[in-house]
Protein backbone atom coordinates (compact mmCIF):
# COMPACT_ATOMS: atom_id res chain seq x y z
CA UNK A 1 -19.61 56.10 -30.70
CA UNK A 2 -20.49 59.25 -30.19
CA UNK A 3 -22.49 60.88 -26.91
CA UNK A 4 -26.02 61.39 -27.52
CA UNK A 5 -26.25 64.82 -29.05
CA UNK A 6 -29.39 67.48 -27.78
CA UNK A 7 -30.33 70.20 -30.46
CA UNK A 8 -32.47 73.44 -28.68
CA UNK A 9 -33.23 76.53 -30.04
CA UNK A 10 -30.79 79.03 -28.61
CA UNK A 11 -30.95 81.60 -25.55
CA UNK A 12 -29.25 85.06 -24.80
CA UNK A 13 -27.22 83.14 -22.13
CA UNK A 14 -26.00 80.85 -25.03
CA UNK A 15 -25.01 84.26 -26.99
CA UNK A 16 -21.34 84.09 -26.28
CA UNK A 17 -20.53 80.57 -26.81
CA UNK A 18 -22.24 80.98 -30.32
CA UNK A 19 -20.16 84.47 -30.84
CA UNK A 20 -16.94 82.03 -29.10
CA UNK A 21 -17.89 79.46 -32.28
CA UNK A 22 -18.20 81.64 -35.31
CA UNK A 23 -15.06 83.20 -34.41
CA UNK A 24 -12.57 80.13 -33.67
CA UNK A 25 -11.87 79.32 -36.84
CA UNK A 26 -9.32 81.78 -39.18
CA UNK A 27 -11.98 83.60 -41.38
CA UNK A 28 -14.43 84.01 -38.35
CA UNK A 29 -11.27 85.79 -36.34
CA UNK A 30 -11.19 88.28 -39.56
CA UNK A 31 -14.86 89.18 -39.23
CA UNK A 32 -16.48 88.46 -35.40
CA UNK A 33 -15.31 90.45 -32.21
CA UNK A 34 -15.46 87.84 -29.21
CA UNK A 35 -14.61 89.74 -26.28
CA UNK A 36 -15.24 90.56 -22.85
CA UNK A 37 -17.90 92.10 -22.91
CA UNK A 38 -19.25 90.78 -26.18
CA UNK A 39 -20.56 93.92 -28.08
CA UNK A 40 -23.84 94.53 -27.52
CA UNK A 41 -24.61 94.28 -31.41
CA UNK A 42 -24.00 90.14 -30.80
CA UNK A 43 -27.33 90.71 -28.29
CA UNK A 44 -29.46 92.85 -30.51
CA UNK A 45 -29.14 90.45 -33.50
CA UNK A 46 -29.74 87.93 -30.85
CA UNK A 47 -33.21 89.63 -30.31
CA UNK A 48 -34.09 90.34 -33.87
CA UNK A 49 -33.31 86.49 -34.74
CA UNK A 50 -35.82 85.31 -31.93
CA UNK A 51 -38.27 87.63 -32.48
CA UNK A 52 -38.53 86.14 -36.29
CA UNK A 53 -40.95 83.05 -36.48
CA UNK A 54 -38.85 81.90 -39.41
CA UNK A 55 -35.32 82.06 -37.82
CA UNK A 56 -34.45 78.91 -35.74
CA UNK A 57 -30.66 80.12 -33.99
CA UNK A 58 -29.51 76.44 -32.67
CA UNK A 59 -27.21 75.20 -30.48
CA UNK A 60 -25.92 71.47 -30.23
CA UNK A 61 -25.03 69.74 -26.86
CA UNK A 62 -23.48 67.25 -25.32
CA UNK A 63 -24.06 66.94 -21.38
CA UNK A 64 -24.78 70.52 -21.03
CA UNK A 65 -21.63 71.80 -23.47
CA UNK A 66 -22.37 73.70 -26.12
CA UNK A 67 -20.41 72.17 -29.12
CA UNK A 68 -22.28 73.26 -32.02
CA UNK A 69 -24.26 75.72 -33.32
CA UNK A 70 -26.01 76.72 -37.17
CA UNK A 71 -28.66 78.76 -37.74
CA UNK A 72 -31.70 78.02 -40.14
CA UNK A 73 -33.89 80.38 -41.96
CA UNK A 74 -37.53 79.30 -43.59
CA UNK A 75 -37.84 81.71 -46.68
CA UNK A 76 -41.13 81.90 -48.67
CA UNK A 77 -41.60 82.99 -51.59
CA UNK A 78 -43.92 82.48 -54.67
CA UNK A 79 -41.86 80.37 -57.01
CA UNK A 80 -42.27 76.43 -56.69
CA UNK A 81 -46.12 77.17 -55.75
CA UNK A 82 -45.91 79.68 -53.05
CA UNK A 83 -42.46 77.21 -51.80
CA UNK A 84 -40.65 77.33 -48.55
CA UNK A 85 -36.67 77.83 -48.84
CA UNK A 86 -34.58 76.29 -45.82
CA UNK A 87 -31.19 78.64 -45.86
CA UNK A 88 -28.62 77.30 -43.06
CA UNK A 89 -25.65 79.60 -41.80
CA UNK A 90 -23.38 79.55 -39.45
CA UNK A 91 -22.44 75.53 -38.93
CA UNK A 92 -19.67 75.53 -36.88
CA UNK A 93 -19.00 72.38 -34.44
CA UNK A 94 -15.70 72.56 -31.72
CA UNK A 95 -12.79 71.58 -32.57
CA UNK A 96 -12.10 68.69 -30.30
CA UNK A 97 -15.70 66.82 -31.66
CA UNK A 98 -14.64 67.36 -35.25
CA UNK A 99 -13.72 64.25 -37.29
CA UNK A 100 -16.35 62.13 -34.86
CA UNK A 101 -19.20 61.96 -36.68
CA UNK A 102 -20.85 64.73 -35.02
CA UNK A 103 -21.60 67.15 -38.41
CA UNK A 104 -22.81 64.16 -40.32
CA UNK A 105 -25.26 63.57 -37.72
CA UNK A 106 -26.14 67.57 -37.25
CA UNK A 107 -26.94 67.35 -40.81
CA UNK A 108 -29.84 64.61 -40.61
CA UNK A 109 -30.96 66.70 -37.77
CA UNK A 110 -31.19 69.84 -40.37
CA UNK A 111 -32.51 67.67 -42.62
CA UNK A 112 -35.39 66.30 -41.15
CA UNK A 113 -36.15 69.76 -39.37
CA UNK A 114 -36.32 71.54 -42.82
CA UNK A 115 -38.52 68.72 -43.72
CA UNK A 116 -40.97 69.09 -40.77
CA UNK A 117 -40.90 72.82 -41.83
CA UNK A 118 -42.51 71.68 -45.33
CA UNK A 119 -39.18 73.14 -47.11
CA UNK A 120 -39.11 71.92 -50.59
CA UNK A 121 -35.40 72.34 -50.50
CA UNK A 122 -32.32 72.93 -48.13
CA UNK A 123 -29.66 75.09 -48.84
CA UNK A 124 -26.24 76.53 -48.38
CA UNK A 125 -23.56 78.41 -48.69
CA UNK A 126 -19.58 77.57 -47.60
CA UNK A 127 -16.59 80.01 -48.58
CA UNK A 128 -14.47 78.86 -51.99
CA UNK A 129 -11.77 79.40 -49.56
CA UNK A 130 -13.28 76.07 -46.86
CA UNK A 131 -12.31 73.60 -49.50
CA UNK A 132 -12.93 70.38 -46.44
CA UNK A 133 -16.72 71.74 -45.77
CA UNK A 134 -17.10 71.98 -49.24
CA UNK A 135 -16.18 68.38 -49.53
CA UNK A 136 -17.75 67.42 -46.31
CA UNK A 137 -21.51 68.85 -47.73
CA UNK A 138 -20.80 66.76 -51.26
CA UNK A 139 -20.64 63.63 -49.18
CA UNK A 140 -24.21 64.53 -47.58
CA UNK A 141 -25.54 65.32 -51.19
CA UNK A 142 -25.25 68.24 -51.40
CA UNK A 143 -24.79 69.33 -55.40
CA UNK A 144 -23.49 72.81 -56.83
CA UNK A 145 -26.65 73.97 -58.88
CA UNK A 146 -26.18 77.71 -59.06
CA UNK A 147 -23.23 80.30 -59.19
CA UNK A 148 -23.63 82.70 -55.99
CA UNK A 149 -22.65 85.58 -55.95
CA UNK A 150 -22.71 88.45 -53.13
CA UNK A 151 -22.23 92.00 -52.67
CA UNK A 152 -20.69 93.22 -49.12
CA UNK A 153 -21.03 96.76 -47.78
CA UNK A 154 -19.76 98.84 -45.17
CA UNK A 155 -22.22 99.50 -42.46
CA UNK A 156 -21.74 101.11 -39.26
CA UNK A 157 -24.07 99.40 -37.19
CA UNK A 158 -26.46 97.02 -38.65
CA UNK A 159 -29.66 98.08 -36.36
């Protein structure tokens, strides 16, 4: 069984772990910079994401190790009666606690937060190219419903 996980909302001392997380994995290397220093653009999104009442930055423990992280946005909008949207971004769990049960049980976390937020729905995105997290999020329910699509541009320095 797994240790008893704790779920807080992220601090700037928990910045470079997070940073450390989105980039271990081979399409995070070809698009985060985790170095010493970490780039002080990690910090200032950092700032803008706490400063947001609908932005929850996460991190996932277990005895005082950051293992996890994901980030969840509340979006409102009109449609669905004036509805609240739950986006999450940037689930990413350690390698060594992969396979144990410990996304599964993230995932109710989400869940129930998104549900304590009044969200009428939860949703996400995962790369074509992550064909195990797209499997992994069909076994918690998760159901294609829309074609996404996205266009990238080349910015200097986002703020």
């Amino acid at each position: 069984m797994m240790e008893e996980l704790e779920y807080r909302k992220a601090n700037k001392k928990d910045v470079e772990w997070i940073v450390q997380l989105l980039a271990a994995d081979p399409m995070g290397r070809k698009r985060e910079e985790y170095a010493d220093p970490l780039p002080e653009a990690y910090y200032k999104a950092f700032d803008r994401i706490e400063a947001d009442p609908h932005q929850e930055l996460m991190v996932l423990l277990v005895k005082d190790e950051i293992i996890g992280t994901f980030q969840l946005s509340f979006l409102p909008y009109l449609t669905y009666k004036g509805g609240i949207r739950c986006q999450v971004e940037g689930v990413r769990i350690k390698e060594s606690y992969r396979g144990k049960g410990v996304g599964s049980q993230m995932f109710r976390w989400i869940i129930q937060r998104a549900k304590d937020r009044r969200a009428h729905v939860l949703q996400l995105t995962t790369d074509k190219q992550r064909p195990d997290a797209l499997e992994f999020y069909r076994k918690l329910g998760f159901g294609n419903s829309h074609e996404g699509l996205k266009l990238h541009f080349t910015v200097e320095e986002p703020f």
